[in-house]
C-alpha atoms as a PDB file:
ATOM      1  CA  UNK A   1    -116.803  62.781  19.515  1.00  0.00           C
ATOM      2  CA  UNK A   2    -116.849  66.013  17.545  1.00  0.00           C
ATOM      3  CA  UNK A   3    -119.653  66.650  14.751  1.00  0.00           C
ATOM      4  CA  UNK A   4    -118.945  67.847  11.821  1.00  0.00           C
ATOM      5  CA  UNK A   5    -121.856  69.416   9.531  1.00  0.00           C
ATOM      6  CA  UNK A   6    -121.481  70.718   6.085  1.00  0.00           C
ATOM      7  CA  UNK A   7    -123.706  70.312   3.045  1.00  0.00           C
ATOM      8  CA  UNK A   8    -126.705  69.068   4.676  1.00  0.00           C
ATOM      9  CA  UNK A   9    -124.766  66.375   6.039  1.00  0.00           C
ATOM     10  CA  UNK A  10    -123.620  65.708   9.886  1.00  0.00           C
ATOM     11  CA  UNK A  11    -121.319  63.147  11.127  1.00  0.00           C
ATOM     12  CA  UNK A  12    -118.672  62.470  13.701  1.00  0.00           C
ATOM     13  CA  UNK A  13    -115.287  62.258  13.692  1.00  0.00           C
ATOM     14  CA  UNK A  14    -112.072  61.979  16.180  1.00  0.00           C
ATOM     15  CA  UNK A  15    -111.479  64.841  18.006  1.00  0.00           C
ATOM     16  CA  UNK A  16    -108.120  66.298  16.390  1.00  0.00           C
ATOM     17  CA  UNK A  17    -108.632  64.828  13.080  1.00  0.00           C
ATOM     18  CA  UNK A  18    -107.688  66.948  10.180  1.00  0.00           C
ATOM     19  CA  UNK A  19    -110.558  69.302   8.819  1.00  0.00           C
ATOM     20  CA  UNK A  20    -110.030  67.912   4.951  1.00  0.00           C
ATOM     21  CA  UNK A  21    -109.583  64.550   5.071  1.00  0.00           C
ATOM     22  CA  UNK A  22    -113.135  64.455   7.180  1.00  0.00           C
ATOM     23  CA  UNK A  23    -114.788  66.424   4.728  1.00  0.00           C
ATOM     24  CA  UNK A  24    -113.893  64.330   1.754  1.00  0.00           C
ATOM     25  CA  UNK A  25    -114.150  60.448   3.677  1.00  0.00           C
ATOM     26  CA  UNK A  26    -117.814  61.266   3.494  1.00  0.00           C
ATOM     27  CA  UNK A  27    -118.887  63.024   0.317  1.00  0.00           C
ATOM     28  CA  UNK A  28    -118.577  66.451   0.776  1.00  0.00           C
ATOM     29  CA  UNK A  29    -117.602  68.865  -2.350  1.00  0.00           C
ATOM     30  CA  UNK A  30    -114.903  70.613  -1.042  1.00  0.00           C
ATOM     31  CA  UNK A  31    -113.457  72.074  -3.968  1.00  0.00           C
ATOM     32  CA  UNK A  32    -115.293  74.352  -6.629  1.00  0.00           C
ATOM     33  CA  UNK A  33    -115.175  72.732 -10.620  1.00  0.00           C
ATOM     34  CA  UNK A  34    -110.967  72.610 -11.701  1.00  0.00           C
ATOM     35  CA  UNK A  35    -110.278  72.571  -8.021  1.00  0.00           C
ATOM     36  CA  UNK A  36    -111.565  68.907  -7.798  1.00  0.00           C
ATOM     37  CA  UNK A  37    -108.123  67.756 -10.014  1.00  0.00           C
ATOM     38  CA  UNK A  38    -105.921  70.586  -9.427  1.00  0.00           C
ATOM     39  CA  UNK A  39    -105.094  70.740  -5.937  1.00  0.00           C
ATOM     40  CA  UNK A  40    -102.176  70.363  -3.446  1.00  0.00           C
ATOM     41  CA  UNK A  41    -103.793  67.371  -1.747  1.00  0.00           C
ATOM     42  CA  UNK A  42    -103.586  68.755   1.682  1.00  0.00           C
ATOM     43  CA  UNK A  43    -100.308  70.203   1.566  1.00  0.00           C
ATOM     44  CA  UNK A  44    -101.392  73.717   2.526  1.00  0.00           C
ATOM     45  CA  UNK A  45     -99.915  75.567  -0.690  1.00  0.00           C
ATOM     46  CA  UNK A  46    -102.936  76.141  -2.679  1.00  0.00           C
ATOM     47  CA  UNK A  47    -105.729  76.954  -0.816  1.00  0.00           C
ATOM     48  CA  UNK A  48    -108.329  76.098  -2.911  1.00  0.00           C
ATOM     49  CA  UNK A  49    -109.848  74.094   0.073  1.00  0.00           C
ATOM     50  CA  UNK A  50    -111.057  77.736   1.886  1.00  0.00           C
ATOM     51  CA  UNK A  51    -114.233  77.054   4.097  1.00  0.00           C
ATOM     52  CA  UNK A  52    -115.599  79.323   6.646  1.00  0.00           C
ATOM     53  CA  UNK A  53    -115.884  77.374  10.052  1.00  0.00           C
ATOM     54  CA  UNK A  54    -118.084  77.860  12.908  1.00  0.00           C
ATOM     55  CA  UNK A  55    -117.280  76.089  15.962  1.00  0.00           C
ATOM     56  CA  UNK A  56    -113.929  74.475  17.681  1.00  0.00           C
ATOM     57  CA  UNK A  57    -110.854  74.156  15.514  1.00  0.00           C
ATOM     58  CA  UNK A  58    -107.434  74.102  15.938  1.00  0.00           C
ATOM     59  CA  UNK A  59    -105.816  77.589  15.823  1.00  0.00           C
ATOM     60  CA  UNK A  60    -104.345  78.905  11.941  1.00  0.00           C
ATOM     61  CA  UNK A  61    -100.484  76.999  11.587  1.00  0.00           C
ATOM     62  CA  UNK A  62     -98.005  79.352   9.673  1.00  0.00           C
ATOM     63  CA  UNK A  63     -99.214  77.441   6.128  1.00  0.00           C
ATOM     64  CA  UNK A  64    -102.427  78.843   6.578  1.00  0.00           C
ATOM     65  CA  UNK A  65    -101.912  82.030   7.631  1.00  0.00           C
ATOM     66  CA  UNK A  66     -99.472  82.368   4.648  1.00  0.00           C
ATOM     67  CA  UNK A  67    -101.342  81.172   2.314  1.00  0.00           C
ATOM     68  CA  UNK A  68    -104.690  82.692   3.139  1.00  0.00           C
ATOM     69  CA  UNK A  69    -101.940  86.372   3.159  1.00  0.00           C
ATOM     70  CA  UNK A  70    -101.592  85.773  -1.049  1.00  0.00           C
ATOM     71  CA  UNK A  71    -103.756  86.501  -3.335  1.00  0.00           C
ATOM     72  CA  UNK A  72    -107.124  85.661  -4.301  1.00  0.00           C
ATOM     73  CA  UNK A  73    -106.941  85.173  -0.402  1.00  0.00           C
ATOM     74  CA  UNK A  74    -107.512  87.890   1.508  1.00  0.00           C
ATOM     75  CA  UNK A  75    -105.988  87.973   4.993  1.00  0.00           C
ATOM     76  CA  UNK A  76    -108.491  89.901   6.805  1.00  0.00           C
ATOM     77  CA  UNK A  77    -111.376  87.302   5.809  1.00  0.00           C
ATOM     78  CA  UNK A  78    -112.430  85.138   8.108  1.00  0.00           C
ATOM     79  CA  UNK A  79    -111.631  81.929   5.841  1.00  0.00           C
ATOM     80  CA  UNK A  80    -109.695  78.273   6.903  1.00  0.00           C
ATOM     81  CA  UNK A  81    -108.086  76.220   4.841  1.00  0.00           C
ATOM     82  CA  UNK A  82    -109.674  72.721   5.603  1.00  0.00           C
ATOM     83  CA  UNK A  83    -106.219  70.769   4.926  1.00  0.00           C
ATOM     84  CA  UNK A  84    -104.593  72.765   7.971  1.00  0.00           C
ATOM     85  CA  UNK A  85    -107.622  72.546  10.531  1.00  0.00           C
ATOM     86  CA  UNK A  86    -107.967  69.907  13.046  1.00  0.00           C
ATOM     87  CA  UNK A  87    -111.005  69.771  14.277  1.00  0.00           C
ATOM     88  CA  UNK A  88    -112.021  70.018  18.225  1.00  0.00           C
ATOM     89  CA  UNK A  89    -115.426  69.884  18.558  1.00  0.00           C
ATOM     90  CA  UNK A  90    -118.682  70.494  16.875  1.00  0.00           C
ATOM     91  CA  UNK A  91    -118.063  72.831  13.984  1.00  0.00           C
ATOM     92  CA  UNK A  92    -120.452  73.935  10.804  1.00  0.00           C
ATOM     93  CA  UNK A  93    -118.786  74.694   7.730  1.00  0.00           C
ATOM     94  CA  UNK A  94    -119.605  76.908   4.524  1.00  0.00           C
ATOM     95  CA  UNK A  95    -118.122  76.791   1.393  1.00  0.00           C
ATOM     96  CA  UNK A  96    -117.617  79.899  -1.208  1.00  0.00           C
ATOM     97  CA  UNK A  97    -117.226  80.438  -4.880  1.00  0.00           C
ATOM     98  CA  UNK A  98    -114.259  81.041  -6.455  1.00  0.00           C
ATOM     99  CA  UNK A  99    -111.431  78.615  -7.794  1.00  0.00           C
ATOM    100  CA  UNK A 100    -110.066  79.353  -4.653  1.00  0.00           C
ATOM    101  CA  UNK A 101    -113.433  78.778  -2.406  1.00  0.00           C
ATOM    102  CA  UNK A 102    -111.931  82.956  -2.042  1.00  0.00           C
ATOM    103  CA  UNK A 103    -115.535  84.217  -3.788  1.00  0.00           C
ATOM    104  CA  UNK A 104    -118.917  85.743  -1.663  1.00  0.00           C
ATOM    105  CA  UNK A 105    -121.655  83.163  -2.718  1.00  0.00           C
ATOM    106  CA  UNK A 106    -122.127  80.493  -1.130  1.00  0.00           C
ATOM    107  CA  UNK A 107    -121.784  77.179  -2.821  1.00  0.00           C
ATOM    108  CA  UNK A 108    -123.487  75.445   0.241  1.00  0.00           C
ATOM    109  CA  UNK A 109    -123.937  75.728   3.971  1.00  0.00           C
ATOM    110  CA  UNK A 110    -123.891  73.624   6.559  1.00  0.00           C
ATOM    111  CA  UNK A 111    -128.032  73.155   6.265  1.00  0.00           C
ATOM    112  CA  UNK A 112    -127.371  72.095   2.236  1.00  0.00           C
END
């Protein structure tokens, strides 16, 4: 089974199972302050669940790659959106500032 670390945490999961719902079934803060309540729920239309991803994932689906193409996204950054990511084997993820997780500073790593 896959691992999955983020925030100083590291568990397993299915291989194939979505990126988000992983993420949130054990505690991690995936979205940054407003982002919590205001969200698309895994939809793939807001993008405020951004991570950057190290490790084996599923390749970007055309809601990704459109949304990460709009602004605050930029399309050239190396950014996921955790709704639209199944994962396939171990993988570390980082989360960013920014409403949009879009920002430079980290919020937390995969160490904490």
């Amino acid at each position: 089974m896959p691992k999955v670390t983020a925030q100083g945490k590291t568990f397993e999961c299915e291989q194939g199972a979505n990126l988000r719902q992983v993420l949130l079934k054990n505690g991690i803060d995936l979205y940054n302050g407003g982002a919590k309540a205001l969200n698309c729920r895994g939809i793939g239309t807001c993008g405020t669940c951004a991570v950057f991803i190290e490790g084996e994932v599923s390749e970007p689906n055309w809601r990704d790659k459109m949304r990460r193409s709009l602004p605050p996204h930029e399309p050239t950054r190396n950014l996921r959106l955790a709704c639209q990511t199944q994962v396939l084997g171990d993988v570390k993820v980082t989360k960013f500032d920014g409403f949009w997780g879009q920002g430079y500073k980290t919020v937390w790593t995969p160490e904490g």
